[in-house]
Protein backbone atom coordinates (compact mmCIF):
# COMPACT_ATOMS: atom_id res chain seq x y z
CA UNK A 1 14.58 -100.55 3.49
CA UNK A 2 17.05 -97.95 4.99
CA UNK A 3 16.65 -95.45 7.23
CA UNK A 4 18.75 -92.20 7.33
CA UNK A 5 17.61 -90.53 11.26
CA UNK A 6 18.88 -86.48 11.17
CA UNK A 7 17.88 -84.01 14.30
CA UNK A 8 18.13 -80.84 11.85
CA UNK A 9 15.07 -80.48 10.72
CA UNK A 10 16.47 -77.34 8.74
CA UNK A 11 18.65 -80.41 6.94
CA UNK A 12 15.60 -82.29 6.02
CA UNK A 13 13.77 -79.75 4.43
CA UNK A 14 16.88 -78.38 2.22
CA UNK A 15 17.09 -81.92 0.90
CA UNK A 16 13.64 -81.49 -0.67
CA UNK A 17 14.32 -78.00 -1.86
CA UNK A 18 14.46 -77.58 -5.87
CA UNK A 19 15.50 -73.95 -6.07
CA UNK A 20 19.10 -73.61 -5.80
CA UNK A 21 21.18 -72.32 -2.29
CA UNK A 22 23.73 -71.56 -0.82
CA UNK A 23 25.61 -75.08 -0.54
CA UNK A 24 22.66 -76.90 -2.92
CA UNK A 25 25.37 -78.46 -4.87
CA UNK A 26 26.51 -80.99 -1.39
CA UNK A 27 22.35 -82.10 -1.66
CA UNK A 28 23.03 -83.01 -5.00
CA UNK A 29 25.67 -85.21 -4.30
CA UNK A 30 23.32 -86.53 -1.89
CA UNK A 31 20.54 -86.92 -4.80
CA UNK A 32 22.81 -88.31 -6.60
CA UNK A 33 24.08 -90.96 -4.65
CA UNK A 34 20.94 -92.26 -3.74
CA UNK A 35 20.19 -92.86 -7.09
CA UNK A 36 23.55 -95.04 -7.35
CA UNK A 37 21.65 -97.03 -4.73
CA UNK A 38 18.11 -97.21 -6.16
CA UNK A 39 20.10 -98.61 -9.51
CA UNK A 40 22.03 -101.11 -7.44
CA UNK A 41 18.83 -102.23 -4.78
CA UNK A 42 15.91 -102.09 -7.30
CA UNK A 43 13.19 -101.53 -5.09
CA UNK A 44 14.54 -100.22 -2.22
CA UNK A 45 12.91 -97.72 -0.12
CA UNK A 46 14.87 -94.89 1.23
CA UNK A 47 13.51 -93.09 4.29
CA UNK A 48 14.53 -89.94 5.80
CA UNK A 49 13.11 -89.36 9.57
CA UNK A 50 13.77 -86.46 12.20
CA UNK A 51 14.85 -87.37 15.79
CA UNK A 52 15.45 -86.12 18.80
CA UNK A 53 19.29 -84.77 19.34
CA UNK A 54 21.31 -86.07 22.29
CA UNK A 55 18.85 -88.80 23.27
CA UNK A 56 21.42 -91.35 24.03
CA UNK A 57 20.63 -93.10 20.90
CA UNK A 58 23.90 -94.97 20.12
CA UNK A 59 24.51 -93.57 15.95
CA UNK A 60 23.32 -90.42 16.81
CA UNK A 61 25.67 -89.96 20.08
CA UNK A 62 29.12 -91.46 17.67
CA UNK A 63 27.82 -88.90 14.88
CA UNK A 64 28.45 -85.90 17.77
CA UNK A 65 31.69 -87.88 18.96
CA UNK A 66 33.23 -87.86 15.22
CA UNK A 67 31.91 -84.31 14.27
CA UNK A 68 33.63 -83.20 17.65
CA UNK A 69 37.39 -84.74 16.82
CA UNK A 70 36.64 -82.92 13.14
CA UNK A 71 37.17 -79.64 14.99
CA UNK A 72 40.12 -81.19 17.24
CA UNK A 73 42.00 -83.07 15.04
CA UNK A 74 41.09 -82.50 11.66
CA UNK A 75 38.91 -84.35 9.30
CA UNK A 76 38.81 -87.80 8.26
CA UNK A 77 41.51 -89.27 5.89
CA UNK A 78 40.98 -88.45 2.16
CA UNK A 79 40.14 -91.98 1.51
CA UNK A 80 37.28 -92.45 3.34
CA UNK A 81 34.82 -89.51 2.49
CA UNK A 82 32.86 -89.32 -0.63
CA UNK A 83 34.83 -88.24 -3.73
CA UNK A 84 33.32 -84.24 -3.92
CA UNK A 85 34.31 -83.98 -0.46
CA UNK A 86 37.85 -84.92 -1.27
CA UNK A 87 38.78 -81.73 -2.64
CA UNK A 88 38.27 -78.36 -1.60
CA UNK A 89 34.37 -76.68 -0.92
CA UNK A 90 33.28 -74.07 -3.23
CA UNK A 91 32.82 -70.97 -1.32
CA UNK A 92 29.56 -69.47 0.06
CA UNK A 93 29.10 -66.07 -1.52
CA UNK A 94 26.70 -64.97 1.38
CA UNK A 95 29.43 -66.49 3.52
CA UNK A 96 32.29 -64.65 2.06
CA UNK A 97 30.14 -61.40 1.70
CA UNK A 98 29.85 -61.45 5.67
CA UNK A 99 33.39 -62.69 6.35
CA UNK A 100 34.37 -59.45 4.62
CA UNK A 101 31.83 -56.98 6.14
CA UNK A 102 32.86 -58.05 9.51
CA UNK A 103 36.38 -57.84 8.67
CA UNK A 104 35.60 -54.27 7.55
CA UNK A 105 33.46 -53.51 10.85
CA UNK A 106 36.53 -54.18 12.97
CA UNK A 107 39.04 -52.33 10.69
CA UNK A 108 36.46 -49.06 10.84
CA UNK A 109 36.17 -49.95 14.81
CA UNK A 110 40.46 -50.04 14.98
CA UNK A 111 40.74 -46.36 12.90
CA UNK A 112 38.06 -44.70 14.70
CA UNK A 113 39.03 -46.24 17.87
CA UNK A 114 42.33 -44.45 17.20
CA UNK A 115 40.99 -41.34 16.41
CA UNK A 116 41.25 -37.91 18.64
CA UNK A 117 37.55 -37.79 18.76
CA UNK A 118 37.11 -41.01 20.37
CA UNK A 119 37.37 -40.11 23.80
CA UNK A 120 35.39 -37.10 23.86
CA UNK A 121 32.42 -38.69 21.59
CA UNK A 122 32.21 -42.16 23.75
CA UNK A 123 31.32 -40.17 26.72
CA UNK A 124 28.08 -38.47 25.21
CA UNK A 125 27.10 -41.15 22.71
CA UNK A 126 28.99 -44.64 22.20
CA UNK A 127 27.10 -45.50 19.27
CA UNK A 128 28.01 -42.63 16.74
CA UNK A 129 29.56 -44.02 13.90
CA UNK A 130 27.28 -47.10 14.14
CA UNK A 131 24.26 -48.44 12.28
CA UNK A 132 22.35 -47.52 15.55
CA UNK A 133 22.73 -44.02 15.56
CA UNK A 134 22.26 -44.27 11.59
CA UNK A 135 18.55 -45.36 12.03
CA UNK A 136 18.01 -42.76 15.24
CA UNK A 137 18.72 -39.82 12.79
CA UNK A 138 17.15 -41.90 9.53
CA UNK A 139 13.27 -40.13 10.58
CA UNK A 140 13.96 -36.98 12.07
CA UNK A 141 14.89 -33.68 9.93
CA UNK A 142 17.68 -32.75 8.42
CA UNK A 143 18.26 -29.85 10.86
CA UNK A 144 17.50 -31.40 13.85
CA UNK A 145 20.06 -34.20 12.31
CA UNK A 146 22.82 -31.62 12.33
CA UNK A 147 22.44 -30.22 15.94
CA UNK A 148 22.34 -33.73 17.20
CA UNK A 149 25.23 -34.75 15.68
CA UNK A 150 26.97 -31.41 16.61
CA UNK A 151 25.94 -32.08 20.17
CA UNK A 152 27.58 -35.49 20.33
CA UNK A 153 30.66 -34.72 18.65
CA UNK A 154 30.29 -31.43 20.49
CA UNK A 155 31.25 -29.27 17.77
CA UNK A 156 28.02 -27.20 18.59
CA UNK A 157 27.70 -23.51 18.66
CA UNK A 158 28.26 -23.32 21.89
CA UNK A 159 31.09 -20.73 23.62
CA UNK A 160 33.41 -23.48 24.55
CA UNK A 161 33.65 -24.46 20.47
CA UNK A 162 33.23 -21.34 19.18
CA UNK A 163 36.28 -20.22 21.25
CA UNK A 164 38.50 -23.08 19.48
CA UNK A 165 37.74 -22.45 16.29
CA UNK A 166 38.60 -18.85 17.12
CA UNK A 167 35.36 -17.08 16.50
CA UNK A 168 34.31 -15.77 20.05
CA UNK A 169 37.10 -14.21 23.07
CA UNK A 170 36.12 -16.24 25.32
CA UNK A 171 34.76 -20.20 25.89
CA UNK A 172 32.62 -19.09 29.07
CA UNK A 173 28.77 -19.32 28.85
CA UNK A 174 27.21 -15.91 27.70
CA UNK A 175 24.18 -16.58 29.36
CA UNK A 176 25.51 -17.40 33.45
CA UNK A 177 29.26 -16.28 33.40
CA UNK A 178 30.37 -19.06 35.81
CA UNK A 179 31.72 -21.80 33.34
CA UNK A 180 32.79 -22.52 30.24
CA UNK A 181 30.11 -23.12 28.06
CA UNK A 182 30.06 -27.10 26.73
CA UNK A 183 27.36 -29.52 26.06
CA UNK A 184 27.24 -30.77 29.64
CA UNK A 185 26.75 -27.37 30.30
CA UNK A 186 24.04 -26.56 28.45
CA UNK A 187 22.23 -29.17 29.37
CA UNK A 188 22.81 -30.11 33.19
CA UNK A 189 24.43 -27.19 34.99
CA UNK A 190 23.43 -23.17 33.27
CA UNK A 191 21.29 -21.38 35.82
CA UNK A 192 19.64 -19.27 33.20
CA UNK A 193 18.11 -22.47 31.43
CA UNK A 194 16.98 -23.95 34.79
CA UNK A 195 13.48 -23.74 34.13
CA UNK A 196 13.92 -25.16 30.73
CA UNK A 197 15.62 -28.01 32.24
CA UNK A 198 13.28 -28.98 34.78
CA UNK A 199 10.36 -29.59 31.80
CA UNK A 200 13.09 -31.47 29.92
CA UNK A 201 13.63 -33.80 33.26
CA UNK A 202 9.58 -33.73 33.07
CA UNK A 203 9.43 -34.64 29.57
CA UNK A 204 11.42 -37.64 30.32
CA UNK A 205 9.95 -38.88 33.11
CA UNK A 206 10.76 -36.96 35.61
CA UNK A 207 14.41 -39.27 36.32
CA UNK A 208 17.38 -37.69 36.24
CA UNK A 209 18.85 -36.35 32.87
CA UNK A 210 21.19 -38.40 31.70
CA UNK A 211 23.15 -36.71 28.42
CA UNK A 212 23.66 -40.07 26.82
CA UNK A 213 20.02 -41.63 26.79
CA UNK A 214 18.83 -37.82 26.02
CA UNK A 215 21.38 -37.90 22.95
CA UNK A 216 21.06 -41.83 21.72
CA UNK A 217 17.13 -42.60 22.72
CA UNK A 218 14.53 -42.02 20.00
CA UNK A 219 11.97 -41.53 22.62
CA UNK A 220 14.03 -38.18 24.27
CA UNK A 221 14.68 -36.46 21.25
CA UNK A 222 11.11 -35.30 21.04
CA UNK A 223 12.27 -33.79 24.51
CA UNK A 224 15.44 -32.21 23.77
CA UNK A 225 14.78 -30.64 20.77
CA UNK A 226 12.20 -28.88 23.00
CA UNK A 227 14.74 -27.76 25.58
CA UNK A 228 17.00 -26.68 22.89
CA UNK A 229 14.31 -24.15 21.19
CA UNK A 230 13.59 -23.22 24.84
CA UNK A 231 17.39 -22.17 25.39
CA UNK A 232 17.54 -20.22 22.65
CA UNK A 233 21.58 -21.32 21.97
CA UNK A 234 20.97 -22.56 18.30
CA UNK A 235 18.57 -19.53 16.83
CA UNK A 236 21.53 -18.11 15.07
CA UNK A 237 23.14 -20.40 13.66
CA UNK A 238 19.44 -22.76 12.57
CA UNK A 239 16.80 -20.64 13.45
CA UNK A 240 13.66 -21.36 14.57
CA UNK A 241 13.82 -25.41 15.94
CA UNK A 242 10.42 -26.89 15.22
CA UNK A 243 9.40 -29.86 17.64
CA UNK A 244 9.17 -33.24 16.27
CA UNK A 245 6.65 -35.66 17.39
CA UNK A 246 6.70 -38.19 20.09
CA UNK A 247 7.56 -41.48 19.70
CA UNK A 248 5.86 -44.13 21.91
């Protein structure tokens, strides 16, 4: 009788697996091996048995020992592992698939990090550019999609932009004439849109507005879209600005 004792129990069911994985071909080896034993012990039985992981059990604490001066000092010599493991792995597709996406994530993160934009967009909404704000705009209209995404880049209609691009004289808010008319604006500090603003602080709860939860929160959007059709700002440029529903 032998006894093989593993604590991955994720191990001991991929040995009993038939449909090929990632890795399959090192179980096998394993398979195959065993059979090399069954040919040389006729009636030998082979049993494979979960335990408990750091339980003091003498094998199982000089298993940890040698997989931990693996990743120090490099593997065991040549001569004393099993012949497939003598040469080189085959590669995990899966593996290298993900290697590569999140070699691409952090090349993407580097440019836009670099970019002009940066600094202006991380202080209304960090996650642009990110699969995060990719599902927040996924359900709602293509409209309110735009002005969203105008707001956080805050290329919006709005005096101050309209005034860079050259199409208006002047950047200052039509509606109050005290400052330049931006985003933060719009939303926190115009005088004309104060009633406006106190059902959007309602509509969220009564706290304190805060632009980047209003802008990144699929719960607020129901919300803003409502103060923005209560402004007025966007009517010429989208028209009218339909609510969208709640979401709990």
């Amino acid at each position: 009788m032998a006894t093989f004792c593993i604590d991955s129990q994720a191990t001991i069911k991929a040995i009993q697996l038939t449909k090929p994985k990632p890795g399959h071909y090192i179980f096998n080896m394993l398979h195959k091996s065993l059979e090399g034993v069954r040919n040389q012990h006729p009636g030998i039985r082979i049993t494979v048995r979960w335990m408990l992981g750091h339980e003091g059990i003498e094998g199982n604490e000089r298993v940890d020992e040698e997989a931990k001066r693996a990743i120090t000092k490099g593997s065991s010599n040549q001569d004393m592992l099993p012949k497939l493991l003598r040469k080189t792995l085959l590669h995990s597709k899966s593996a290298l698939k993900w290697d590569y996406s999140k070699k691409l994530k952090a090349r993407m993160q580097k440019a836009w990090e670099a970019s002009p934009h940066h600094t202006l967009l991380k202080k209304t909404d960090p996650t642009v550019v990110s699969t995060k704000y990719l599902n927040l705009i996924t359900d709602i209209p293509r409209k309110h999609t735009s002005i969203l995404t105008q707001l956080c880049t805050g290329h919006a209609p709005l005096a101050k932009h309209l005034h860079c691009i050259g199409k208006t004289d002047s950047p200052t808010c039509p509606a109050c004439h005290q400052n330049e008319e931006t985003v933060e604006h719009l939303i926190l500090h115009c005088t004309v849109h104060h009633a406006a603003r106190q059902v959007l602080q309602y509509n969220m709860g009564g706290t304190a507005i805060d632009i980047t939860k209003l802008l990144t929160t699929p719960k607020t959007l129901h919300a803003l879209f409502h103060f923005i059709a209560a402004t007025n700002r966007f009517h010429d440029t989208f028209g009218e600005i339909p609510t969208i529903p709640e979401t709990k």
